[in-house]
C-alpha atoms as a PDB file:
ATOM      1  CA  UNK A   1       0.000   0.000   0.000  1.00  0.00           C
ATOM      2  CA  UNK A   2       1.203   3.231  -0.818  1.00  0.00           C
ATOM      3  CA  UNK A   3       1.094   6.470   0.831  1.00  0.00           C
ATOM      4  CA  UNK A   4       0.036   9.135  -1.676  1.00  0.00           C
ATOM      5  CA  UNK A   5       1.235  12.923  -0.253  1.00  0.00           C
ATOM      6  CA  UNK A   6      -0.295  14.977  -2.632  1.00  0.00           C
ATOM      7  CA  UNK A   7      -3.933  13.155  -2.320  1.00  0.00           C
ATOM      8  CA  UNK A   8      -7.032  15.593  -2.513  1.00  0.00           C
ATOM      9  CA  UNK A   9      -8.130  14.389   1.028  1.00  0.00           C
ATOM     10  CA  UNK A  10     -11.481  15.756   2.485  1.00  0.00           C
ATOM     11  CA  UNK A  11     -10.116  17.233   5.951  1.00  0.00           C
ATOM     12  CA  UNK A  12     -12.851  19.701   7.077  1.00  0.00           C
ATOM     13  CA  UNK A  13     -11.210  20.152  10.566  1.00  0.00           C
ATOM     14  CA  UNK A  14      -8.353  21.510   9.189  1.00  0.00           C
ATOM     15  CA  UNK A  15     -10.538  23.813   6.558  1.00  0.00           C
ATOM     16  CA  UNK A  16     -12.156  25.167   9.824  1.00  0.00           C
ATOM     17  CA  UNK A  17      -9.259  26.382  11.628  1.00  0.00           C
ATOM     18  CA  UNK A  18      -7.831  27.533   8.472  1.00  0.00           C
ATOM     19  CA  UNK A  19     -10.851  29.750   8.205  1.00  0.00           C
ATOM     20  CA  UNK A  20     -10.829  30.503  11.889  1.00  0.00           C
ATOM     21  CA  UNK A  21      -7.323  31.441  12.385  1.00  0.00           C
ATOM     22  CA  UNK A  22      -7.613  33.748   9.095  1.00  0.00           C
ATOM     23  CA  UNK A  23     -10.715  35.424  10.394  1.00  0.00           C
ATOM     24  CA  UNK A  24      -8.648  36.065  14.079  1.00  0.00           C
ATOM     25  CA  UNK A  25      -5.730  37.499  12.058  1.00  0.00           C
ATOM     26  CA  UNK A  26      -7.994  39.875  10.332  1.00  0.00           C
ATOM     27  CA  UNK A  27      -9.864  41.185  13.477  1.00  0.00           C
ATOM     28  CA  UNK A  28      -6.776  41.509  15.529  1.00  0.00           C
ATOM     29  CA  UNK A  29      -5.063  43.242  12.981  1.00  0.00           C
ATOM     30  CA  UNK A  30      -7.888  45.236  12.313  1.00  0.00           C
ATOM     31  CA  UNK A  31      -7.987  45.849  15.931  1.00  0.00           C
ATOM     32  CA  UNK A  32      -4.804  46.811  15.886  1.00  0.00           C
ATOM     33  CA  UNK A  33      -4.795  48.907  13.637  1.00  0.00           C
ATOM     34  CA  UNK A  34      -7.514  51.119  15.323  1.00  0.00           C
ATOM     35  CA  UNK A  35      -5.782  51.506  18.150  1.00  0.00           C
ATOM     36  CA  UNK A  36      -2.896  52.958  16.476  1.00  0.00           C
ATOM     37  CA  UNK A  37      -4.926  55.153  14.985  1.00  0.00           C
ATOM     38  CA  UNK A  38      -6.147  55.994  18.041  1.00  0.00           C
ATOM     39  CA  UNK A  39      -3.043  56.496  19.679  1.00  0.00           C
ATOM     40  CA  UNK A  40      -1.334  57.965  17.138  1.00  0.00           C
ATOM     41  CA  UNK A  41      -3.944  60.789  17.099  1.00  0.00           C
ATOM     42  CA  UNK A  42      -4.724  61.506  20.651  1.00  0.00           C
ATOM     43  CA  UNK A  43      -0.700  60.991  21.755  1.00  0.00           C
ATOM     44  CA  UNK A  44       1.174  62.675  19.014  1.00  0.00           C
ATOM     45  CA  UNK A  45      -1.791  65.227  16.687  1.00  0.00           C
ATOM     46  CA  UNK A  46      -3.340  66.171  19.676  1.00  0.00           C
ATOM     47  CA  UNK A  47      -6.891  65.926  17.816  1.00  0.00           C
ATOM     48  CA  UNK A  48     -10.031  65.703  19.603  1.00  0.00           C
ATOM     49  CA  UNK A  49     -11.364  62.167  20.502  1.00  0.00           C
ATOM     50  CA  UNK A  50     -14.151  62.896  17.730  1.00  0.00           C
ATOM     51  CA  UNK A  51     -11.392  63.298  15.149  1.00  0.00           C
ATOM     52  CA  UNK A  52      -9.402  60.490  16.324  1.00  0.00           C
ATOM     53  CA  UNK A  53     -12.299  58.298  15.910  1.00  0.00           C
ATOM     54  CA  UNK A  54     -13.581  59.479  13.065  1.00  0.00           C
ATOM     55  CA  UNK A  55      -9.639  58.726  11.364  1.00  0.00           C
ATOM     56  CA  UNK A  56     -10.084  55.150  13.204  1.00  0.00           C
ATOM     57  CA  UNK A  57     -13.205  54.328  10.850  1.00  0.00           C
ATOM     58  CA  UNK A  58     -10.877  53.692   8.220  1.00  0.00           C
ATOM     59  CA  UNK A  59      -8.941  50.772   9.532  1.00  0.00           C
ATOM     60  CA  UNK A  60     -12.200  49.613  11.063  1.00  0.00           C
ATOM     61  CA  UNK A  61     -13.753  49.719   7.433  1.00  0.00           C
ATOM     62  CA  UNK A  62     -10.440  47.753   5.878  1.00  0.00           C
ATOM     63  CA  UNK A  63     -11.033  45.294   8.505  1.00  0.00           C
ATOM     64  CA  UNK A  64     -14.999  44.695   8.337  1.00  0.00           C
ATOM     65  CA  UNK A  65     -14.724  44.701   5.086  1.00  0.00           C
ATOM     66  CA  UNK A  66     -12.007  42.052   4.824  1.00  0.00           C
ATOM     67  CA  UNK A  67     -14.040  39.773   7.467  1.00  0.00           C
ATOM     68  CA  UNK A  68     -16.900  40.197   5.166  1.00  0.00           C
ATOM     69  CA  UNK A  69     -15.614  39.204   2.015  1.00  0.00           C
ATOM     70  CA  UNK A  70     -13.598  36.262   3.850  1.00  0.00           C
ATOM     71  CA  UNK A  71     -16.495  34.721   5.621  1.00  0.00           C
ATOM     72  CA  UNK A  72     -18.561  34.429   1.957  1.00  0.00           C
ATOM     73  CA  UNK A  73     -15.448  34.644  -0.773  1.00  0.00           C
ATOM     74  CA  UNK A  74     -12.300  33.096   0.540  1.00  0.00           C
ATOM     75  CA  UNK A  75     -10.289  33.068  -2.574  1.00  0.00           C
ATOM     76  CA  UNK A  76     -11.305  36.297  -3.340  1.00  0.00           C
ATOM     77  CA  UNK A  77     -10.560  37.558   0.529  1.00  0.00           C
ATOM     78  CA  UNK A  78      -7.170  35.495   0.354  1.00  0.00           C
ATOM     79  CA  UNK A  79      -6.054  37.201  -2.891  1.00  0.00           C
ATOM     80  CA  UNK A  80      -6.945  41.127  -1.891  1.00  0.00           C
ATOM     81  CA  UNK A  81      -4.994  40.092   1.272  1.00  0.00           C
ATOM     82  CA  UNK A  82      -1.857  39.366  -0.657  1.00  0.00           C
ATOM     83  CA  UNK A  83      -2.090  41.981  -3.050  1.00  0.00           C
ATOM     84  CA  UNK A  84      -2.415  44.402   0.022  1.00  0.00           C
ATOM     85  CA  UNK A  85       0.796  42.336   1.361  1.00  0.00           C
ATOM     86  CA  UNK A  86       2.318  43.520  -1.687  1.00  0.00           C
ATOM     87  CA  UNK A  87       1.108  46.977  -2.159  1.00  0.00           C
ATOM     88  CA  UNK A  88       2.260  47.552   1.378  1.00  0.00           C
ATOM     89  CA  UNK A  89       5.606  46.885   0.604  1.00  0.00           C
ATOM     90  CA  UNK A  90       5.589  48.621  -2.933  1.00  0.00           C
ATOM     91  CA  UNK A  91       4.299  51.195  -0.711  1.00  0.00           C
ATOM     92  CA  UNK A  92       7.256  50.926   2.056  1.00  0.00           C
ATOM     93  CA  UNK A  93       9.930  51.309  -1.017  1.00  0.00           C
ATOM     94  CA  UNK A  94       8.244  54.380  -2.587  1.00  0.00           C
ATOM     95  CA  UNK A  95       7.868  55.917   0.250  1.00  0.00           C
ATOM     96  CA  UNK A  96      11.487  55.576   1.399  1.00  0.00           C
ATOM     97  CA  UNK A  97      10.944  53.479   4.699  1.00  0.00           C
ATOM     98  CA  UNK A  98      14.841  53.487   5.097  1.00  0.00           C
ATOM     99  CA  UNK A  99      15.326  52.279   8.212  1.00  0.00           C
ATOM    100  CA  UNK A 100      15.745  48.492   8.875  1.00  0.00           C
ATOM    101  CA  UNK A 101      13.308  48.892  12.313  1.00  0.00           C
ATOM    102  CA  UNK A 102      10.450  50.729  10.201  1.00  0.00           C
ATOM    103  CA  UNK A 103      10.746  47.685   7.463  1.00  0.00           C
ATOM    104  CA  UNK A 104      10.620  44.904  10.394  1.00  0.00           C
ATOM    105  CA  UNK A 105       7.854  46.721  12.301  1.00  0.00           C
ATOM    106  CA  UNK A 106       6.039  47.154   9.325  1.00  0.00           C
ATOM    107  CA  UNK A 107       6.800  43.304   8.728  1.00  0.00           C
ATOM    108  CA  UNK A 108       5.674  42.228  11.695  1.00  0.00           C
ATOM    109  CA  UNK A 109       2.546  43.906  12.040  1.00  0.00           C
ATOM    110  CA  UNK A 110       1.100  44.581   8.505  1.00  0.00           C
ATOM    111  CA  UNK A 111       3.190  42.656   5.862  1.00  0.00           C
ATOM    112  CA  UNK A 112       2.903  38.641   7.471  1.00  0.00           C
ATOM    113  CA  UNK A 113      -0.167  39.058   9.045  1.00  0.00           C
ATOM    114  CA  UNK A 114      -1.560  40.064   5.861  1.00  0.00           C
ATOM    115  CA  UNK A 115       0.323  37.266   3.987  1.00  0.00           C
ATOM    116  CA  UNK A 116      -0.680  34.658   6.340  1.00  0.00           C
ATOM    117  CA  UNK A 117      -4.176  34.746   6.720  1.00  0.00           C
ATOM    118  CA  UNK A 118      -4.481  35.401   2.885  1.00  0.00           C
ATOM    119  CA  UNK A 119      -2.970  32.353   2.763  1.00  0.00           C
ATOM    120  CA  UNK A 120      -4.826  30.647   5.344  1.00  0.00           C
ATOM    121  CA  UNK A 121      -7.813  31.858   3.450  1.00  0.00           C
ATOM    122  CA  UNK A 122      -6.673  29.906   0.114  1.00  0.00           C
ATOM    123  CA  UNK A 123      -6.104  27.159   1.964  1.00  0.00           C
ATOM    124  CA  UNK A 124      -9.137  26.411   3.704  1.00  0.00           C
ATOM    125  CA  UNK A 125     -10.915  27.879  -0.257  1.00  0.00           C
ATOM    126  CA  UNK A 126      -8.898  24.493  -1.689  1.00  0.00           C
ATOM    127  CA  UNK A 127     -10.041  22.334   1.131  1.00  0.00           C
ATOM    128  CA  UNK A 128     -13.639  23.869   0.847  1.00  0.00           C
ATOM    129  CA  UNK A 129     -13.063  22.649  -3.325  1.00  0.00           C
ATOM    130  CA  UNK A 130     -12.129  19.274  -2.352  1.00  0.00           C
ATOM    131  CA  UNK A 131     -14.684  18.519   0.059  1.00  0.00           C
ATOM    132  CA  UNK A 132     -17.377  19.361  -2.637  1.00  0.00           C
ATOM    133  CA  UNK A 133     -15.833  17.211  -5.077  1.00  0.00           C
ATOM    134  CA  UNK A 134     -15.709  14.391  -2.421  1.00  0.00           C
ATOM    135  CA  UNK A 135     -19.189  14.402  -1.515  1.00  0.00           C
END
């Protein structure tokens, strides 16, 4: 008997923590996100908490709107979230982010979150592919 690796195996557990883990990387970057916003404006701009919220909409609309296309369209979530990936570093070069901290920061917080729940999003879209074939 042998032992094929690439076999299109039905595994629906794993296709629901793919999609679970993706969706928590999108909120918690999208929670994030707000509260840097939020910080950045009330600690550094000295705006009113008004227009501090009302800048925080924006990264609350990038995330909702994320979730919401993930949780009906994962290929289609997965994809936008590596194309932002890339944009933000296209971004990052043209906008001369010369220091290695800003580029690691920006890494760590924006670039692989992005990159792995888009993935994670593909994934669990393939799974979701095979297990409709299957049945």
């Amino acid at each position: 008997m042998t032992m094929e690796i690439m076999a299109r195996v039905c595994k629906s557990e794993r296709m629901n923590f793919q999609r679970l883990a993706a969706r928590l990387l999108v909120a918690g970057g999208g929670l994030f996100w707000i509260a840097a916003v939020l910080g950045m404006d009330l600690g550094y701009r000295d705006k009113s908490i008004a227009g501090a919220a009302s800048t925080a909409l924006i990264p609350l609309a990038v995330a909702v709107v994320a979730l919401a296309i993930g949780w009906f369209y994962e290929n289609l979530a997965g994809i936008l979230l590596l194309v932002g990936a890339v944009g933000a570093v296209v971004w990052g070069i043209v906008a001369g982010w010369g220091e290695t901290g800003v580029w690691l920061l920006m890494a760590g917080v924006l670039v692989a979150p992005m990159t792995i729940s888009g993935l994670l999003f593909l994934a669990a879209g393939r799974m979701q592919r095979i297990c409709e074939l299957d049945a």
